[in-house]
N, C-alpha and C. Protein backbone atom coordinates (compact mmCIF):
# COMPACT_ATOMS: atom_id res chain seq x y z
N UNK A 1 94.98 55.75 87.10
CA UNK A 1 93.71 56.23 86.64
C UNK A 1 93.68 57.76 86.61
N UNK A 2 94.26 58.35 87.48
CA UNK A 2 94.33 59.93 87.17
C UNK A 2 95.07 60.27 86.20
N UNK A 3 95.97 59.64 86.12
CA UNK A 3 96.44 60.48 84.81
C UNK A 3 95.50 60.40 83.79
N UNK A 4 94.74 59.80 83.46
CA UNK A 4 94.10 59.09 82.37
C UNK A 4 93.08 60.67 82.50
N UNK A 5 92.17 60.27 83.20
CA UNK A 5 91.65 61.64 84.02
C UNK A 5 92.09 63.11 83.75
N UNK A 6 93.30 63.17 84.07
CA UNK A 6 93.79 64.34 83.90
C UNK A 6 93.80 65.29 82.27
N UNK A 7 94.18 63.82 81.69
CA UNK A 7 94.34 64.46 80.30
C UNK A 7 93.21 64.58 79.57
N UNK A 8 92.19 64.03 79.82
CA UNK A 8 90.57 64.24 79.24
C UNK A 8 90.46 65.02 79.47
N UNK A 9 90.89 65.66 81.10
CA UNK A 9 90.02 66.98 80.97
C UNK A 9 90.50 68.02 80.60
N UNK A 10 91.52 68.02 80.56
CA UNK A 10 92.96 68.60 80.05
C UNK A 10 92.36 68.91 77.97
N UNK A 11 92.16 67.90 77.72
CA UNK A 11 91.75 68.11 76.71
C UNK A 11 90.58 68.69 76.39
N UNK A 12 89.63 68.09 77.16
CA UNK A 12 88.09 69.19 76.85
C UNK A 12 88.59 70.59 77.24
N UNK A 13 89.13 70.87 78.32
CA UNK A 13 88.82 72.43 78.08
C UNK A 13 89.49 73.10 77.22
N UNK A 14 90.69 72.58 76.89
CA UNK A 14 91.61 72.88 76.23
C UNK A 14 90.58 73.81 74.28
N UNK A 15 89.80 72.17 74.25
CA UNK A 15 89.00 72.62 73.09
C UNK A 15 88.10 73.50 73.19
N UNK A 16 87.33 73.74 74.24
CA UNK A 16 86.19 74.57 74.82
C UNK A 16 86.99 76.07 74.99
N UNK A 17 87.91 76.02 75.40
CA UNK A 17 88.47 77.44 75.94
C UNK A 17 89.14 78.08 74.14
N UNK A 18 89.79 77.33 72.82
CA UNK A 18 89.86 77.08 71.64
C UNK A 18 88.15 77.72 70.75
N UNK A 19 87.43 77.20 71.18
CA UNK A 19 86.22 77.38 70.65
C UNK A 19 85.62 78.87 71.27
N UNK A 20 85.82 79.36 72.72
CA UNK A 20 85.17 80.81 72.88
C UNK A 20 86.22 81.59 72.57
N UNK A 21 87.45 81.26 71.97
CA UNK A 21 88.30 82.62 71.78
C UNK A 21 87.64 83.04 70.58
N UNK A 22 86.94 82.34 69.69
CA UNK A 22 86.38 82.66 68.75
C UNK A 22 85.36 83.02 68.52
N UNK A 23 84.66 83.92 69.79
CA UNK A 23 83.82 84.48 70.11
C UNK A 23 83.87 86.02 69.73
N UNK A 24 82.84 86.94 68.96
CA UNK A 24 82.94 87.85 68.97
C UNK A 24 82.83 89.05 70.33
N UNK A 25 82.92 88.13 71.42
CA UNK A 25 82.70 89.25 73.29
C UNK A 25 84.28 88.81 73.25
N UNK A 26 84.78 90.35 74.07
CA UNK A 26 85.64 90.01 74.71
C UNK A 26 86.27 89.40 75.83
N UNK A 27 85.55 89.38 76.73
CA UNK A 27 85.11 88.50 77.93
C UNK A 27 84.81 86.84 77.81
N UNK A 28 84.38 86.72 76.42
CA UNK A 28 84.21 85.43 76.31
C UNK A 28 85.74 85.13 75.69
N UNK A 29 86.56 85.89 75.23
CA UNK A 29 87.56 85.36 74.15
C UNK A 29 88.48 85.14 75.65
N UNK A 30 88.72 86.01 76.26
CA UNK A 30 89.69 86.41 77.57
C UNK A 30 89.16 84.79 78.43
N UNK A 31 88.28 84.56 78.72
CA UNK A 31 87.96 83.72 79.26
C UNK A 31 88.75 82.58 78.88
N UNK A 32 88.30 81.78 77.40
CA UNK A 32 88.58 80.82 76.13
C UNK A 32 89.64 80.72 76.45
N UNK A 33 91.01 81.69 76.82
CA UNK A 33 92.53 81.95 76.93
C UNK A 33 92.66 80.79 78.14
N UNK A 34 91.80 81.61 78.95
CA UNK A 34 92.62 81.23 80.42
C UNK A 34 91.62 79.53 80.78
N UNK A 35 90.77 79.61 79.90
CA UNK A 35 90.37 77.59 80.08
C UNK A 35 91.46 76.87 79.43
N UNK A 36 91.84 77.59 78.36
CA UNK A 36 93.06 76.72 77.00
C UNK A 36 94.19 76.47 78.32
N UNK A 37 94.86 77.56 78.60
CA UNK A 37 95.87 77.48 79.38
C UNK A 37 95.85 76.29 80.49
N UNK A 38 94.22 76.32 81.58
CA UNK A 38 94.04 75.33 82.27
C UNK A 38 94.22 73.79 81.60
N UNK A 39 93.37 74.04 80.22
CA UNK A 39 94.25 72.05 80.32
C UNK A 39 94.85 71.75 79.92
N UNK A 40 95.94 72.86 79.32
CA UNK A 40 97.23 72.38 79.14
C UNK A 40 97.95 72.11 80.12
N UNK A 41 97.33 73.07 81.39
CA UNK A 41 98.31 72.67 82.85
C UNK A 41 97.71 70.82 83.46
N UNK A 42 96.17 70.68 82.71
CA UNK A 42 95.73 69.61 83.32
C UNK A 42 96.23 68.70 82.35
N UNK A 43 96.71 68.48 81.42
CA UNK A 43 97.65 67.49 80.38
C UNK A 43 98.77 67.22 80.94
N UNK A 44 99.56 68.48 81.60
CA UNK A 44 100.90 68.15 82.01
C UNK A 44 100.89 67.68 82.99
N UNK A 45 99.94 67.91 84.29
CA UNK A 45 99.59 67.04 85.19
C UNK A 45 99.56 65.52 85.44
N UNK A 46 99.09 65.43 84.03
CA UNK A 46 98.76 64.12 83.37
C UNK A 46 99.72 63.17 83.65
N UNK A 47 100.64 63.96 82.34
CA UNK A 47 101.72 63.29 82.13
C UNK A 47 102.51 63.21 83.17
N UNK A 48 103.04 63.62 84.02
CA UNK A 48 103.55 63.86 85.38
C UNK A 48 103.43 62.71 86.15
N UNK A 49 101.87 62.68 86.60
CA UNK A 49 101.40 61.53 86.90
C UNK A 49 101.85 60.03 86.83
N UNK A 50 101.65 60.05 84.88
CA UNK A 50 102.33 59.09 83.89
C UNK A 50 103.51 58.39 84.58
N UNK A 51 104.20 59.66 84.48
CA UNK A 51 105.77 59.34 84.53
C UNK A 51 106.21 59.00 86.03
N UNK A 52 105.79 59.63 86.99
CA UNK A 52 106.20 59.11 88.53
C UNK A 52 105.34 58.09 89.18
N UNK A 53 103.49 57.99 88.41
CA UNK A 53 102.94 56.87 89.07
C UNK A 53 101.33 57.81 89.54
N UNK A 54 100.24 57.45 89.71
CA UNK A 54 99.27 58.15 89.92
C UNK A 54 99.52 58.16 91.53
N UNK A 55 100.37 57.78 92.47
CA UNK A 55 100.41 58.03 93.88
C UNK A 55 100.92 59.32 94.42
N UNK A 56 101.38 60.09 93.59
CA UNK A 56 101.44 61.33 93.67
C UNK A 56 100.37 62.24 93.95
């Protein structure tokens, strides 16, 4: 079940952090970066998960 978990959220921010880089503040774009980055780390998590078992 976490992995499952992981990659939703992995994916929302992913889009959310996608959507304020396209913000005309810089603070909001800088931000947008470093959410994108988070769920890509929470995707790979994911998959991780996936692959050894959610008992990790």
């Amino acid at each position: 079940m976490g992995e499952l978990v992981d990659k939703i959220k992995g994916n929302v921010n992913e889009a959310i952090g996608k959507v304020k880089q396209k913000s005309d503040n810089p603070a909001t774009r800088d931000e947008g970066a470093v959410q994108e980055l988070k769920g890509k780390g929470q995707q790979l998590a994911g998959k991780v998960k996936g692959a050894l078992g959610d008992d990790i």
